[in-house]
N, C-alpha and C. Protein backbone atom coordinates (compact mmCIF):
# COMPACT_ATOMS: atom_id res chain seq x y z
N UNK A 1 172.76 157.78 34.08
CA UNK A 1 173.96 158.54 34.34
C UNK A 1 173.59 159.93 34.89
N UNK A 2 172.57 160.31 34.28
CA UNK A 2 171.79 161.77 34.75
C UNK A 2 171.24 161.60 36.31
N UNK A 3 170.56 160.61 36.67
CA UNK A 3 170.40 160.88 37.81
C UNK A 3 171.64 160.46 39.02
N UNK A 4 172.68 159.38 38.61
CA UNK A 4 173.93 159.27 39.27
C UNK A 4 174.73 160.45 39.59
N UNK A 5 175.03 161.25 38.81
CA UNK A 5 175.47 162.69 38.31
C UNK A 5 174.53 163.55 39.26
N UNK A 6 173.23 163.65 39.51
CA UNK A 6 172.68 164.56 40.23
C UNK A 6 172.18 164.12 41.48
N UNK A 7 172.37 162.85 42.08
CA UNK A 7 172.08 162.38 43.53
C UNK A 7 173.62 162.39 44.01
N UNK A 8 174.65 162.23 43.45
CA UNK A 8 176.11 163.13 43.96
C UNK A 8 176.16 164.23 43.90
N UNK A 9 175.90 165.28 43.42
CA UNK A 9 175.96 166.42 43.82
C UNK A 9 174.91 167.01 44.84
N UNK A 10 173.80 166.53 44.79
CA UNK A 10 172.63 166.92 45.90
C UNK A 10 173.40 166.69 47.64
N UNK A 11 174.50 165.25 47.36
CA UNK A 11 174.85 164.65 48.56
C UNK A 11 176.64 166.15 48.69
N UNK A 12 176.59 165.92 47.96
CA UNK A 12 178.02 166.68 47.57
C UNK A 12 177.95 167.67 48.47
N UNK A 13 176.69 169.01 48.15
CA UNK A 13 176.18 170.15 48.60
C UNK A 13 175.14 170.22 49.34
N UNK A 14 175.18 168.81 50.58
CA UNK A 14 173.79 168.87 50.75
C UNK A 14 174.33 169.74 52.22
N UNK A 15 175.49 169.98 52.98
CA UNK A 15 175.18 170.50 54.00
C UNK A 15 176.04 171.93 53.49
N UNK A 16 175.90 172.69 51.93
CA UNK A 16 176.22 173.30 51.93
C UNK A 16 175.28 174.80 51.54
N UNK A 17 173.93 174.29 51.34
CA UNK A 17 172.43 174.75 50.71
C UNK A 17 172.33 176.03 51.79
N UNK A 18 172.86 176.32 52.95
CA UNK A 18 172.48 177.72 53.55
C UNK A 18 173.92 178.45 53.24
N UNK A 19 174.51 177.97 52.56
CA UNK A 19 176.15 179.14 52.02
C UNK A 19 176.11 179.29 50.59
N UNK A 20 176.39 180.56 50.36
CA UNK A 20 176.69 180.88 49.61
C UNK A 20 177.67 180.60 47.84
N UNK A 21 177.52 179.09 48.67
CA UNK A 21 178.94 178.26 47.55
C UNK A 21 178.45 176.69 47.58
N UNK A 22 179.02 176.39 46.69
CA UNK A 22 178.41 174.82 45.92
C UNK A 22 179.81 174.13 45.37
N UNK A 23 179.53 173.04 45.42
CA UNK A 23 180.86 172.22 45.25
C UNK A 23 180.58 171.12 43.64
N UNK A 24 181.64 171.36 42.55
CA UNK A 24 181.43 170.69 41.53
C UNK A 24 182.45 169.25 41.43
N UNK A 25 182.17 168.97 40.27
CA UNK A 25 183.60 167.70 40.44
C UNK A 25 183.71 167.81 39.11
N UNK A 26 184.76 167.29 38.76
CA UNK A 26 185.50 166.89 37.36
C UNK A 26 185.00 165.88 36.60
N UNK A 27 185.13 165.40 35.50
CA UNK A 27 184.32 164.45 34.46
C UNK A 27 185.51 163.01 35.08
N UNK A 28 186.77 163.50 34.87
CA UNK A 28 187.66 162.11 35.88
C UNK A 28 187.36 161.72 36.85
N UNK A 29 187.31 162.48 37.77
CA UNK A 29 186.64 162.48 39.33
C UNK A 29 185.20 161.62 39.46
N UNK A 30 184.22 162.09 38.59
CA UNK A 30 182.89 161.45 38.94
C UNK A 30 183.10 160.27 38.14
N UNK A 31 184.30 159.80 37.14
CA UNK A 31 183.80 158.25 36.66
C UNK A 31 184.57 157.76 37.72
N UNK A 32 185.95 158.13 38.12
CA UNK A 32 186.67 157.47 39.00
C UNK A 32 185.84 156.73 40.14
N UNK A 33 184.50 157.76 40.52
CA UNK A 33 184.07 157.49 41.81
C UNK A 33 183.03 156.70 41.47
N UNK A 34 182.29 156.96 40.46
CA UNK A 34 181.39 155.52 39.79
C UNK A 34 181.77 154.25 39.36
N UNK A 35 183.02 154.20 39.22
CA UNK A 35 184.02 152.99 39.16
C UNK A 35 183.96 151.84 40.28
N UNK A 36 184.95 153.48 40.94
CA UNK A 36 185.12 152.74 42.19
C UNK A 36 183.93 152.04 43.26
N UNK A 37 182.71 152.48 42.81
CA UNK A 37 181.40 151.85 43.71
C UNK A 37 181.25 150.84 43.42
N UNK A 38 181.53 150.31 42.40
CA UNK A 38 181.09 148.90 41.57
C UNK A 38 179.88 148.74 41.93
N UNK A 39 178.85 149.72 41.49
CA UNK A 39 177.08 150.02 41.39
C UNK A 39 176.82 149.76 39.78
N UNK A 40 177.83 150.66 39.32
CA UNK A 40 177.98 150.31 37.91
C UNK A 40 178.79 149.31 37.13
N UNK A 41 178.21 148.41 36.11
CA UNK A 41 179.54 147.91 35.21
C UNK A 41 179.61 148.06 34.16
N UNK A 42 179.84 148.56 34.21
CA UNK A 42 179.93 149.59 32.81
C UNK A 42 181.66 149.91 32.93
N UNK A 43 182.65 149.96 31.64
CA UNK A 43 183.90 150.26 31.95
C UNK A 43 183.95 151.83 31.70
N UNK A 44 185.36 152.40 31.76
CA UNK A 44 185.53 153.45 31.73
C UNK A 44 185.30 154.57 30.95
N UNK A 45 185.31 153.80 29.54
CA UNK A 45 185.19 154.50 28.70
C UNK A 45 183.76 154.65 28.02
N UNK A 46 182.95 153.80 28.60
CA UNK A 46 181.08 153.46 28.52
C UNK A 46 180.78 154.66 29.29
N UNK A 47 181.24 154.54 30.65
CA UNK A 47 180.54 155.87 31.77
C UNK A 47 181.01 157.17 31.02
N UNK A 48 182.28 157.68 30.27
CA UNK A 48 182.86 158.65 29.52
C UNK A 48 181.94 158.83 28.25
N UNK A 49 181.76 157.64 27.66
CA UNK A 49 180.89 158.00 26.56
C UNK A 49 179.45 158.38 26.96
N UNK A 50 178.91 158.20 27.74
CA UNK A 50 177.47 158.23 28.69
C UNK A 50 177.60 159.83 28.77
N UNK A 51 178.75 160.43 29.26
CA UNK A 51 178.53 161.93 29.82
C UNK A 51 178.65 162.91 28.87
N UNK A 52 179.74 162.08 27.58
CA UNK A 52 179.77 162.69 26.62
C UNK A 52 177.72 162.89 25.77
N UNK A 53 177.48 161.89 26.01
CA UNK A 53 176.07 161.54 24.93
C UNK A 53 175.29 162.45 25.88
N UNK A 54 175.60 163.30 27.34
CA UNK A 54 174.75 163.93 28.21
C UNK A 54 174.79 164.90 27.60
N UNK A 55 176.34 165.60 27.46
CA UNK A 55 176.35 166.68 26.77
C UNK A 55 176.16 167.14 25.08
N UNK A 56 176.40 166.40 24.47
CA UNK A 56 175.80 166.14 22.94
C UNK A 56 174.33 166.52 23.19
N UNK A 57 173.08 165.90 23.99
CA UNK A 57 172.45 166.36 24.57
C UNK A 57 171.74 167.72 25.46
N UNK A 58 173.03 168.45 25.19
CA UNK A 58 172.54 169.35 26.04
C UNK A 58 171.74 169.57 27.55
N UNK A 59 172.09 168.23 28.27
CA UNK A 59 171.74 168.13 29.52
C UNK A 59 172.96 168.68 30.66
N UNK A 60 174.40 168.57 30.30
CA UNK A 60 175.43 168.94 31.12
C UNK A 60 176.01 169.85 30.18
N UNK A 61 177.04 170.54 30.93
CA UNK A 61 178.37 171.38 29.85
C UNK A 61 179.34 171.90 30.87
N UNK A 62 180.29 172.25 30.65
CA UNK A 62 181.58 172.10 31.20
C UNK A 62 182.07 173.46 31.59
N UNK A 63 182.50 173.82 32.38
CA UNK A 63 182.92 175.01 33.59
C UNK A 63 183.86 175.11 34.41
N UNK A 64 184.97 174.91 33.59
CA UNK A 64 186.33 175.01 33.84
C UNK A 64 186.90 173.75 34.39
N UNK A 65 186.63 172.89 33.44
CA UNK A 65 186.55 171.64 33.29
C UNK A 65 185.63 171.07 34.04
N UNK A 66 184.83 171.47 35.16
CA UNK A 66 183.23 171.30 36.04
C UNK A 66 182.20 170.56 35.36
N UNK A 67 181.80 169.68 35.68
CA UNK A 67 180.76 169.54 35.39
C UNK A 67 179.16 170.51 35.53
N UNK A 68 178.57 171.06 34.90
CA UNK A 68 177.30 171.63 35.56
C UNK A 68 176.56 171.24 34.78
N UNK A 69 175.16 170.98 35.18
CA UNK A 69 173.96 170.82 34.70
C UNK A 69 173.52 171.83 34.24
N UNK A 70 172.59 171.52 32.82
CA UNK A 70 171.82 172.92 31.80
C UNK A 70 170.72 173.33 32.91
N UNK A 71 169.43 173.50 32.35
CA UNK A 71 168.42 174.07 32.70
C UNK A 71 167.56 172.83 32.35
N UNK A 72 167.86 173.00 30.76
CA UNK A 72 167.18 171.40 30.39
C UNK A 72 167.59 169.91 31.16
N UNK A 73 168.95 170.26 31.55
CA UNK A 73 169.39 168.84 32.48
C UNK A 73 168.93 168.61 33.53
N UNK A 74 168.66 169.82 34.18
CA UNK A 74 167.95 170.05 35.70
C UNK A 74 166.69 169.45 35.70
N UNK A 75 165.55 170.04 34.60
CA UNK A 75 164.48 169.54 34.39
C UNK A 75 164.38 168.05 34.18
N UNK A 76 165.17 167.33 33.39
CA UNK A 76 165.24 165.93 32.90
C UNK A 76 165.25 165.48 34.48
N UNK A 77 166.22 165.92 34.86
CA UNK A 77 166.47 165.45 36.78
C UNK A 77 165.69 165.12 37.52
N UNK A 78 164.73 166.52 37.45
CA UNK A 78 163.28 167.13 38.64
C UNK A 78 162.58 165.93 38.47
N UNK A 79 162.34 165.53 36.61
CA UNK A 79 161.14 164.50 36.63
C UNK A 79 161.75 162.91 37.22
N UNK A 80 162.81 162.86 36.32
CA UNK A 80 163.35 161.66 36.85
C UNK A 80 163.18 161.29 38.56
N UNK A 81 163.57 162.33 39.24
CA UNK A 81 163.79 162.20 41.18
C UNK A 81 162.17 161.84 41.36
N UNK A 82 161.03 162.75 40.59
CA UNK A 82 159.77 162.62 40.88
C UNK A 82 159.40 161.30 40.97
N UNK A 83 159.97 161.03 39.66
CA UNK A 83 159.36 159.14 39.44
C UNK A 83 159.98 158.42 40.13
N UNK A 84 161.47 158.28 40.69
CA UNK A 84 162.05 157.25 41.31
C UNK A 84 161.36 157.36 42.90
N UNK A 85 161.12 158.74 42.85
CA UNK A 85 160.15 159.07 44.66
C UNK A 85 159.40 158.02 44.77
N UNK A 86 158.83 158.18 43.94
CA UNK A 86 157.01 156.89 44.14
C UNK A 86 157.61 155.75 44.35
N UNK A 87 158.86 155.32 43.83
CA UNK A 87 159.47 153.89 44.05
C UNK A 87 159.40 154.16 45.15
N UNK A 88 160.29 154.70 45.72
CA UNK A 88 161.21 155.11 47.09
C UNK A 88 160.34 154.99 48.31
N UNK A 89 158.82 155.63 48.01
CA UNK A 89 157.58 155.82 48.88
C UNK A 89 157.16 154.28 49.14
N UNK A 90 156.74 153.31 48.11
CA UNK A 90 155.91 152.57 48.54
C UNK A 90 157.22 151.27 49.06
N UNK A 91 158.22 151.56 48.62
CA UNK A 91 159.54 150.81 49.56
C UNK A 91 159.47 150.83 50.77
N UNK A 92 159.33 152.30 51.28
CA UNK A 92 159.53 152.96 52.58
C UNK A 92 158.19 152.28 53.43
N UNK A 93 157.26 152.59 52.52
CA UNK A 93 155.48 151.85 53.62
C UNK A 93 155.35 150.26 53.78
N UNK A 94 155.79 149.67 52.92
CA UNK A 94 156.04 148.13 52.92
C UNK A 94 156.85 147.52 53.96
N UNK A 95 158.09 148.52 53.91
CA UNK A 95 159.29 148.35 55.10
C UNK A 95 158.65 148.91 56.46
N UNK A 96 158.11 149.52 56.33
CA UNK A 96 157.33 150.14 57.79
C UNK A 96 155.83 149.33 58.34
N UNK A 97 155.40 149.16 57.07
CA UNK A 97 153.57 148.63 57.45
C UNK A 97 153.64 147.84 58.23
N UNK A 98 152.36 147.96 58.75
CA UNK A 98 151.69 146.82 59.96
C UNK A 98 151.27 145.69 59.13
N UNK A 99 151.04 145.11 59.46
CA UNK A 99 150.40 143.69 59.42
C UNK A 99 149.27 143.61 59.08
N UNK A 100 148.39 143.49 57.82
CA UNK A 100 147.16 143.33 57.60
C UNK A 100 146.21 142.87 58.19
N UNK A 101 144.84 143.44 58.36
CA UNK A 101 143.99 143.36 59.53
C UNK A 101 143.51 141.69 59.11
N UNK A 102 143.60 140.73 57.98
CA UNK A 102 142.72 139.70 57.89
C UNK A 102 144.04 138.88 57.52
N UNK A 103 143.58 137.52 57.55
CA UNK A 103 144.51 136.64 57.87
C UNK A 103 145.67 136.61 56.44
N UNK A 104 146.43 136.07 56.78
CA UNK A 104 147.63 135.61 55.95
C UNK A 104 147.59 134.50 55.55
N UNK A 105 148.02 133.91 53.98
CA UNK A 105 147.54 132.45 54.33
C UNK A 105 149.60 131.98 54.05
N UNK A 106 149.60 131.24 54.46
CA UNK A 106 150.61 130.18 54.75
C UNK A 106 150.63 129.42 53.49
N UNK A 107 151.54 129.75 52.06
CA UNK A 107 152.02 127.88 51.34
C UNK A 107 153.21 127.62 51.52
N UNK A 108 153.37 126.20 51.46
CA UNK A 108 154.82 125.92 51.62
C UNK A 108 155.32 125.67 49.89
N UNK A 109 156.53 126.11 49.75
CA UNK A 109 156.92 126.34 48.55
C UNK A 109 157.43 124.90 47.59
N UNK A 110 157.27 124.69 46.65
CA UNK A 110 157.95 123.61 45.91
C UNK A 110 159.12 123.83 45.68
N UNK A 111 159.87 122.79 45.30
CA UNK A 111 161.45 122.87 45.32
C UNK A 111 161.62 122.74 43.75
């Protein structure tokens, strides 16, 4: 939920990083829109209890009804983005790589 929560707002504010202003969303707003992706299935009140257990946590807290991230939430974030990177990296070289210099071997599969 922590990193769902912080790869929408990165996208949220991403062409807004040379101004002076940043754009938040509401705790309705971001389940509405996690709903509506059907990425998650999780029902409504699972993703609600999730943000609640963020903040019990002390990873989020609330800013005029805003969502914002702590300091400690930010950090949980930084590492999390770090580790999903390395996924992201060897996705990216697999999808790109050449063709190994020595042969391939060919099985045909059983049914």
């Amino acid at each position: 939920m922590l990193y769902s929560l912080g790869h929408y707002y990165r996208r949220l504010n991403q062409e807004l990083q040379e101004k002076p202003i940043s754009l938040k969303t509401s705790k309705i707003t971001f389940i509405e829109l996690l709903l509506d992706s059907k990425i998650i299935a999780k029902q409504e009140r699972a993703v609600y209890k999730n943000l609640e257990m963020l903040e019990s946590k002390k990873l989020i807290e609330y800013e005029n009804k805003m969502i914002k991230f702590t300091e400690k939430g930010l950090s949980i974030l930084n590492k999390i983005n770090k580790e999903i990177h390395k996924f992201i990296d060897v996705q990216l070289y697999f999808d790109t790589a050449k063709k190994p210099k020595r042969k391939l071997q060919t099985v045909i599969k059983a049914k």
